[in-house]
C-alpha atoms as a PDB file:
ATOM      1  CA  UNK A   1       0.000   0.000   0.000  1.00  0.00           C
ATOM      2  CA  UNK A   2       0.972   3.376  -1.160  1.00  0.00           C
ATOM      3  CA  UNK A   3       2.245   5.508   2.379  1.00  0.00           C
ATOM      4  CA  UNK A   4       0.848   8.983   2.472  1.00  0.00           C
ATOM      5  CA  UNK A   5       2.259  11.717   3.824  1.00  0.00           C
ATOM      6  CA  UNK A   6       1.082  11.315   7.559  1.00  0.00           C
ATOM      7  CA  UNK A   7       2.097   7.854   7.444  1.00  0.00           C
ATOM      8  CA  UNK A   8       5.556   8.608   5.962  1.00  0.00           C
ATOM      9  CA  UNK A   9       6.261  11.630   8.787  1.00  0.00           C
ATOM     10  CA  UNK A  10       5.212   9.125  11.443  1.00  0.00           C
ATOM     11  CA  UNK A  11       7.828   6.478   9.807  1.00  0.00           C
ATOM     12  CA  UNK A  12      10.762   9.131   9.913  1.00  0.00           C
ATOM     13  CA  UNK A  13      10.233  10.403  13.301  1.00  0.00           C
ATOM     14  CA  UNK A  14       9.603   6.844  14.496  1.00  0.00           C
ATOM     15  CA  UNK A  15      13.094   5.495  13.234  1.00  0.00           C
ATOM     16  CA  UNK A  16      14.927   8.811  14.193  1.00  0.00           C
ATOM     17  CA  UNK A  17      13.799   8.721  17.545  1.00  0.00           C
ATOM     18  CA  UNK A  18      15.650  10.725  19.817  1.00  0.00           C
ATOM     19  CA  UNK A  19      19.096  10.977  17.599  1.00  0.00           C
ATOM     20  CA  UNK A  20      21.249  14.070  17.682  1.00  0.00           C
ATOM     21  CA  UNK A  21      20.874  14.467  13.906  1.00  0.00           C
ATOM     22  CA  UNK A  22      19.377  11.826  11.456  1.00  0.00           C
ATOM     23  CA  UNK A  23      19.261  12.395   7.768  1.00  0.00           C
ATOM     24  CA  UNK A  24      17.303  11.263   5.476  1.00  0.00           C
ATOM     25  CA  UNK A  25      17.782  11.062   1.457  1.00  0.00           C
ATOM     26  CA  UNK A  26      15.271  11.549  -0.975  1.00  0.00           C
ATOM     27  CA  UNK A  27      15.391  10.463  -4.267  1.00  0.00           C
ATOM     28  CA  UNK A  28      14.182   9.892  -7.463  1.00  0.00           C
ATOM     29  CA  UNK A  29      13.918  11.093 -11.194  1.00  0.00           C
ATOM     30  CA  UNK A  30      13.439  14.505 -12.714  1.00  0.00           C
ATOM     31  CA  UNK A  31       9.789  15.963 -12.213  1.00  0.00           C
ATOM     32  CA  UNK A  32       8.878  13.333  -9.436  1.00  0.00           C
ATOM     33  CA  UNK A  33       7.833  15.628  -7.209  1.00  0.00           C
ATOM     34  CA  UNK A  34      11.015  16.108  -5.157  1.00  0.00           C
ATOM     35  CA  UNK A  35      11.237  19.466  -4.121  1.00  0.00           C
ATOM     36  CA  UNK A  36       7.399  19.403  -3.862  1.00  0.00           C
ATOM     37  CA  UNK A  37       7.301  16.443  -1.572  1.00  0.00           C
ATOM     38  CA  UNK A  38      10.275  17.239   0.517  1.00  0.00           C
ATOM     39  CA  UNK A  39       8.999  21.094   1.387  1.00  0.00           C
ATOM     40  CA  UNK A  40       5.778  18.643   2.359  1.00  0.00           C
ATOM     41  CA  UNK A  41       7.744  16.168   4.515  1.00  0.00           C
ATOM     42  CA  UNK A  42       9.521  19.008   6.311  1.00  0.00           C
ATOM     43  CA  UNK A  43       6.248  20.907   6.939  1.00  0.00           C
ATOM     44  CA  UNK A  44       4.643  17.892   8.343  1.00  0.00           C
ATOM     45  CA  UNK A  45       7.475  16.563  10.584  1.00  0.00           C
ATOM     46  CA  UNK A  46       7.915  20.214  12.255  1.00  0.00           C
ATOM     47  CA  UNK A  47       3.718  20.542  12.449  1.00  0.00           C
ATOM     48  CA  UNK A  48       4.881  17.602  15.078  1.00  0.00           C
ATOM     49  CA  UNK A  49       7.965  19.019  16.395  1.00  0.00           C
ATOM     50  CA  UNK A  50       8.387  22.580  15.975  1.00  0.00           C
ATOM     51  CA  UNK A  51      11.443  23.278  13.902  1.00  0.00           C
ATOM     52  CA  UNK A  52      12.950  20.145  13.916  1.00  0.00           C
ATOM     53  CA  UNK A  53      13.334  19.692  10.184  1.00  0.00           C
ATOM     54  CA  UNK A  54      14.754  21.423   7.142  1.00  0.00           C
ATOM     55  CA  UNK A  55      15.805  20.206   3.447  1.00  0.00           C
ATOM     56  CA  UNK A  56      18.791  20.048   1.821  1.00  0.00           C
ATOM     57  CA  UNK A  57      18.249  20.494  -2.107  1.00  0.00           C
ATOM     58  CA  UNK A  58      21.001  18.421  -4.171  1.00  0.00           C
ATOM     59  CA  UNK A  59      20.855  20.776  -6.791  1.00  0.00           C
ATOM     60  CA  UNK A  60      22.868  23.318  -4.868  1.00  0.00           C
ATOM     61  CA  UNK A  61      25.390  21.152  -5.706  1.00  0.00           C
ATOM     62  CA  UNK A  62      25.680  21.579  -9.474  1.00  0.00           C
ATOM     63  CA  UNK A  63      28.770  22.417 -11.005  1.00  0.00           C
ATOM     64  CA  UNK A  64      28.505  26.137 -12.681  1.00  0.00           C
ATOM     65  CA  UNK A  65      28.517  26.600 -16.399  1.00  0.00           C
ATOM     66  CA  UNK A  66      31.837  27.983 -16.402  1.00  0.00           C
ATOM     67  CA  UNK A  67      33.273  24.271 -15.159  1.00  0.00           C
ATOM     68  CA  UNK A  68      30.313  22.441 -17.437  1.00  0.00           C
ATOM     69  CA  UNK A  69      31.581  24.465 -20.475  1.00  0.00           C
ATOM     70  CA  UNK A  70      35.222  23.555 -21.235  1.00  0.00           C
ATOM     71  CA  UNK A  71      34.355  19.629 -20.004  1.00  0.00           C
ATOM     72  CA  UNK A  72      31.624  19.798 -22.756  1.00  0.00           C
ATOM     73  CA  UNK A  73      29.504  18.689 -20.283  1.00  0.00           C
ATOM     74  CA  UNK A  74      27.014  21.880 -20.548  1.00  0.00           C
ATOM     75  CA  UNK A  75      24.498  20.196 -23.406  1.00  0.00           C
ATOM     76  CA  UNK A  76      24.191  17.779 -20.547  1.00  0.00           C
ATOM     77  CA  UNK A  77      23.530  19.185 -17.451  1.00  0.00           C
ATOM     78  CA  UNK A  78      21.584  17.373 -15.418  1.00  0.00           C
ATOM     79  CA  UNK A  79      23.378  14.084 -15.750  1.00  0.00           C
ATOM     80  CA  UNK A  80      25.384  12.400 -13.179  1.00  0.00           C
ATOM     81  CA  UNK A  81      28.532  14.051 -14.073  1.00  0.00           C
ATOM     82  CA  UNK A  82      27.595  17.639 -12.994  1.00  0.00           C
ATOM     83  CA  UNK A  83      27.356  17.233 -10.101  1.00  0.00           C
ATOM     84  CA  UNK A  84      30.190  18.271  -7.222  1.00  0.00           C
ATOM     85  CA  UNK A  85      29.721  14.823  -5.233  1.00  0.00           C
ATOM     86  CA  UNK A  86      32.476  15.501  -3.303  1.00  0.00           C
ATOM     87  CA  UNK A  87      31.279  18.930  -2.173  1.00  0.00           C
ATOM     88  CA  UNK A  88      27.967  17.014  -1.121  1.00  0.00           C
ATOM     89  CA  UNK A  89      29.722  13.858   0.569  1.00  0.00           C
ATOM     90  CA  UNK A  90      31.939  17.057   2.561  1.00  0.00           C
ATOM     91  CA  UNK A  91      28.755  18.825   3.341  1.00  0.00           C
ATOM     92  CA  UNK A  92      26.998  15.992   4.184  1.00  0.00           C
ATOM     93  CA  UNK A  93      30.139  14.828   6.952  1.00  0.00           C
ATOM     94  CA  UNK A  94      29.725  18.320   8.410  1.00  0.00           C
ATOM     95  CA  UNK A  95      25.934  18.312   8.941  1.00  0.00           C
ATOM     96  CA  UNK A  96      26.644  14.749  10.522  1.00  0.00           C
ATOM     97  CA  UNK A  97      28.284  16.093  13.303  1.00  0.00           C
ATOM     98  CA  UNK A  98      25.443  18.349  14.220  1.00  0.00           C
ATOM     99  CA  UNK A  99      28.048  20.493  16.293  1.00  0.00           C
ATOM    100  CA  UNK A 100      27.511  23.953  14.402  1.00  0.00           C
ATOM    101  CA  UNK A 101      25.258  26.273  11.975  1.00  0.00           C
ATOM    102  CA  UNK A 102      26.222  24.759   8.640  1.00  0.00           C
ATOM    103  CA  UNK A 103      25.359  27.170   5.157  1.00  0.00           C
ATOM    104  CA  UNK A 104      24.680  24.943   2.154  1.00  0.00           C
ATOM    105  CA  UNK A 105      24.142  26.037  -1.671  1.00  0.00           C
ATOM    106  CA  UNK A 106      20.873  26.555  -3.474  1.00  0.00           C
ATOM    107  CA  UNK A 107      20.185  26.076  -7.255  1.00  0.00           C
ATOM    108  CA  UNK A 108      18.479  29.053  -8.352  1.00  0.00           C
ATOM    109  CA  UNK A 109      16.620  27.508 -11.039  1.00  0.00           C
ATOM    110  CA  UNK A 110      15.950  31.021 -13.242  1.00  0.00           C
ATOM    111  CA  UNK A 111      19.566  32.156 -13.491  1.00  0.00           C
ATOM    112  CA  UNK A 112      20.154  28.911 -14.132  1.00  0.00           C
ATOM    113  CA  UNK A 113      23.548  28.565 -10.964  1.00  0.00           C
ATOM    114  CA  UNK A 114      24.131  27.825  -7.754  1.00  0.00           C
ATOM    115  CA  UNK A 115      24.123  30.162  -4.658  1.00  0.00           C
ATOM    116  CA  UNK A 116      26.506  29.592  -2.254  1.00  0.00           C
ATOM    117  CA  UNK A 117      25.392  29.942   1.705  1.00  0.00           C
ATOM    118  CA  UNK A 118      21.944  30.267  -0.055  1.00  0.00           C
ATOM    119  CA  UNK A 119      20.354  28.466   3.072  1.00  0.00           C
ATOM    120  CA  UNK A 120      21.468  27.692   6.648  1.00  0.00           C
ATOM    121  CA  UNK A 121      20.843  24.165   8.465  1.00  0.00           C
ATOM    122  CA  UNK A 122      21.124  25.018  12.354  1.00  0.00           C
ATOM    123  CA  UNK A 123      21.695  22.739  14.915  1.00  0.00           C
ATOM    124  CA  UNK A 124      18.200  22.645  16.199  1.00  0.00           C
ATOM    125  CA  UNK A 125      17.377  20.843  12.983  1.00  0.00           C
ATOM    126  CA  UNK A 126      17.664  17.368  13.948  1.00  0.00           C
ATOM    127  CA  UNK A 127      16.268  16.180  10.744  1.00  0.00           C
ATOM    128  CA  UNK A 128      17.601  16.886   7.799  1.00  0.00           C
ATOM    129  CA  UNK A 129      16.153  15.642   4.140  1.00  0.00           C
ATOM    130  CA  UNK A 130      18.544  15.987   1.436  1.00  0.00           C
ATOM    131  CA  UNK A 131      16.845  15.675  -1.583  1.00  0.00           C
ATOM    132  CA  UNK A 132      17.688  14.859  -5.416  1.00  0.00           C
ATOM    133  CA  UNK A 133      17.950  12.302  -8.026  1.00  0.00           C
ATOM    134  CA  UNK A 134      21.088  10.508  -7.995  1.00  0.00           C
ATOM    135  CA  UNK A 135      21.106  10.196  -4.168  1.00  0.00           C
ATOM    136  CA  UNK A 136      20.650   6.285  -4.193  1.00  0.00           C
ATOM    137  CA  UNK A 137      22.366   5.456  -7.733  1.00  0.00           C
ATOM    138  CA  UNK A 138      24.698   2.649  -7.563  1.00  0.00           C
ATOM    139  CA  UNK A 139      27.301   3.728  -9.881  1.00  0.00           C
ATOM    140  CA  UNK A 140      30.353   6.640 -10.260  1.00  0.00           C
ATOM    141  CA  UNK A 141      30.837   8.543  -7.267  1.00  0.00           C
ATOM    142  CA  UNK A 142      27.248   8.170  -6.033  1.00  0.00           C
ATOM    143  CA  UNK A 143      27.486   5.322  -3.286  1.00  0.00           C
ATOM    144  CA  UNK A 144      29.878   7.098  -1.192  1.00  0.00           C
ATOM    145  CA  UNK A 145      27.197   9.444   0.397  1.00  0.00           C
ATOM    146  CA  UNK A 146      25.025   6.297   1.612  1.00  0.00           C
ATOM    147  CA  UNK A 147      26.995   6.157   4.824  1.00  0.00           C
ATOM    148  CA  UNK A 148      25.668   9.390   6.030  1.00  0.00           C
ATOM    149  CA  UNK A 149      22.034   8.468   5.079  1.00  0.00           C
ATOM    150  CA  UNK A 150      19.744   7.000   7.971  1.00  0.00           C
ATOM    151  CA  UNK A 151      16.664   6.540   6.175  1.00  0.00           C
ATOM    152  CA  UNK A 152      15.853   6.980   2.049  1.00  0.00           C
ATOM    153  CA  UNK A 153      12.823   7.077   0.251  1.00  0.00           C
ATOM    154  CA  UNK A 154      12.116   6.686  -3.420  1.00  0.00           C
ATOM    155  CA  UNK A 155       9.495   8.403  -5.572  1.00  0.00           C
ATOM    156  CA  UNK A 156       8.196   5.994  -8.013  1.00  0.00           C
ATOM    157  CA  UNK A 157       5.948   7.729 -11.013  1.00  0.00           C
ATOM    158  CA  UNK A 158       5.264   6.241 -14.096  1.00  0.00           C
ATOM    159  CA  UNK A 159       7.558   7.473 -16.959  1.00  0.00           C
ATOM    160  CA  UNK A 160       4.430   8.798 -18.873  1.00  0.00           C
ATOM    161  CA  UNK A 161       3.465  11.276 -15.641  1.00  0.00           C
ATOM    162  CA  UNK A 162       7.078  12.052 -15.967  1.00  0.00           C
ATOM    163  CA  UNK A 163       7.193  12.541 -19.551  1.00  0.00           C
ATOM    164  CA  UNK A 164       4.104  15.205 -19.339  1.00  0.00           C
ATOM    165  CA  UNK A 165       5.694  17.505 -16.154  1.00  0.00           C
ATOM    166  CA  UNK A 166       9.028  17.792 -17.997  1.00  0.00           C
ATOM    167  CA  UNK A 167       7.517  18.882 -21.180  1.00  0.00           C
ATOM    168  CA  UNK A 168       5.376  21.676 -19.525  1.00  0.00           C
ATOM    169  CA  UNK A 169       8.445  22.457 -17.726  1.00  0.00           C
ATOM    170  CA  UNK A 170      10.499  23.522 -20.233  1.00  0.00           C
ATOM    171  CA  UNK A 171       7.380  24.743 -21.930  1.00  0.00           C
ATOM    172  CA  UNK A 172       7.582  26.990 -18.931  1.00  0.00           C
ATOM    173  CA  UNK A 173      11.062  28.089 -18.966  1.00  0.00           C
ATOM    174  CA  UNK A 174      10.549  29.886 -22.514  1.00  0.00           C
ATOM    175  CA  UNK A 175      10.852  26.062 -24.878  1.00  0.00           C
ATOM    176  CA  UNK A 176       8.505  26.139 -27.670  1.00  0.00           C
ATOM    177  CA  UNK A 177       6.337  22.777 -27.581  1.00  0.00           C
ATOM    178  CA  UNK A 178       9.183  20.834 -30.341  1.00  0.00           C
ATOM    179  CA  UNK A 179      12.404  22.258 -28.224  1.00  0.00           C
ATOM    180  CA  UNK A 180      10.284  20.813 -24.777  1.00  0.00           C
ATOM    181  CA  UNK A 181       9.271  17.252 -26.281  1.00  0.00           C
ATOM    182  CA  UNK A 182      13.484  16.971 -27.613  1.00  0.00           C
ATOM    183  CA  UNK A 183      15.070  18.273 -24.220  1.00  0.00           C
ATOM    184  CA  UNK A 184      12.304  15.870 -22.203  1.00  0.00           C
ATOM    185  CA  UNK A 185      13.077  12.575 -24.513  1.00  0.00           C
ATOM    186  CA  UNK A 186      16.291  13.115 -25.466  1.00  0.00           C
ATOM    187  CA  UNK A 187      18.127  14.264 -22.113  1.00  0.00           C
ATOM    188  CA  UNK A 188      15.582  14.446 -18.657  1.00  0.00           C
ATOM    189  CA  UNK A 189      13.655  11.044 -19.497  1.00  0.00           C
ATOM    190  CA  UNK A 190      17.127   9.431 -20.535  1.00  0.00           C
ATOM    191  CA  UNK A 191      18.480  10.637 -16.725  1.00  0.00           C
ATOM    192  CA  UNK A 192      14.901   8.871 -15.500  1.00  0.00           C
ATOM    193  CA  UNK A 193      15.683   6.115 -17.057  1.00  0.00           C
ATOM    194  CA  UNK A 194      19.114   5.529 -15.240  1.00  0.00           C
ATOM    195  CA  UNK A 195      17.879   6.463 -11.625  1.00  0.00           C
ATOM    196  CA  UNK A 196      14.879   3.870 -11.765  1.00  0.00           C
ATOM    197  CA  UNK A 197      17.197   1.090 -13.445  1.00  0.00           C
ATOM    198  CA  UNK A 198      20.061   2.228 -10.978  1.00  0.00           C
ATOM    199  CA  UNK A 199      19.343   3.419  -7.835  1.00  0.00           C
ATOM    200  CA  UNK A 200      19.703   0.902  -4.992  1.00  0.00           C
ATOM    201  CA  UNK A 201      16.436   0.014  -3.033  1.00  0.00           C
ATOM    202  CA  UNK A 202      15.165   2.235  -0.494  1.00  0.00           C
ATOM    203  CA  UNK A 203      14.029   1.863   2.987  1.00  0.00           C
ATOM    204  CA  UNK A 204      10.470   3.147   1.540  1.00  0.00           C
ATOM    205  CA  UNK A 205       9.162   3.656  -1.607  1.00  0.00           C
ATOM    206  CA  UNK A 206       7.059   6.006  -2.280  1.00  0.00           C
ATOM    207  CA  UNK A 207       4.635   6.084  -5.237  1.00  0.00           C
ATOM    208  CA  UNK A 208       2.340   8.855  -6.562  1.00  0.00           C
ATOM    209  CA  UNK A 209       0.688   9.516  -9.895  1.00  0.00           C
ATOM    210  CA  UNK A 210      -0.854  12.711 -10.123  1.00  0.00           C
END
């Protein structure tokens, strides 16, 4: 049975119990509902504990265009490969130890970069959801982080849902209707592809259609 969002803040705070920091990874592909369902999860878990949560988005951790470029790695950003893993697995070590304020990046989706220090995880938040696709992927640089994850959970939507929120979000971003339906099939749904046929199992799955 398919949890819901009560049922998956009760699971968390159930299996962090009383620990000093516990941090949990969501994953899954592009247009799942990630940042959606995350902002969700953290609402819910602090409606139950005031301010005890706050999310970590992955895609702070893009490498800019100006490292993308001479790699030839801009047509493909997105993909494992442009990502600063390290920077994560380093970030990731420091919010571990729970000991101080720790200022992570933000993707600022418009201008298209990261911002540095764009958010600030305190040590009052005792659990923190890092969230992005390659998170679980078994393969590259990817499985290093799992040691510093306590709990993951997968979003599993069918590829057609998928298919549809990609095209209307480039659609969005200024793509005519042929430039949306090439960069969805011929780059995002290609990444989807990978994290569903990749990604190691979670400790919950999480499935929604709509």
């Amino acid at each position: 049975m398919t949890p819901n969002i009560h049922e998956v803040a009760a699971r968390v705070l159930e299996t962090a119990g009383d620990s000093r920091r516990f941090i949990v990874a969501l994953a899954g592909p592009p247009a799942a509902g990630k940042s959606f369902l995350s902002g969700w999860l953290c609402r819910e878990l602090n409606a139950r504990q005031a301010g005890c949560a706050a999310v970590v988005p992955m895609d702070g951790y893009h490498f800019d265009n100006a490292v993308l470029e001479p790699r030839g790695h801009l047509p493909i950003k997105g993909a494992p490969e442009t990502f600063d893993t390290e920077g994560l697995r380093c970030d990731l070590a420091r919010l571990k130890r729970a000991d101080r304020e720790v200022a992570v990046p933000v993707f600022d989706r418009p201008l298209d970069l990261a911002r540095a220090g764009g958010r600030l995880i305190a040590t009052g938040h005792r659990i923190v959801i890092i969230e992005g696709n390659y998170l679980l992927l078994d393969e590259g640089p990817w499985p290093m982080l799992r040691n510093d994850f306590d709990f993951s959970l997968f979003l599993e939507v069918p590829d057609e849902v998928l298919e549809a929120r990609l095209i209307e979000r480039w659609r969005d971003m200024g793509q005519d209707q042929a430039g949306a339906i090439e960069r969805t099939r011929h780059k995002d749904m290609l990444n989807a592809r990978l994290i569903k046929t990749r990604s190691v199992a979670a400790d919950l799955h999480w499935a929604t259609s709509d």
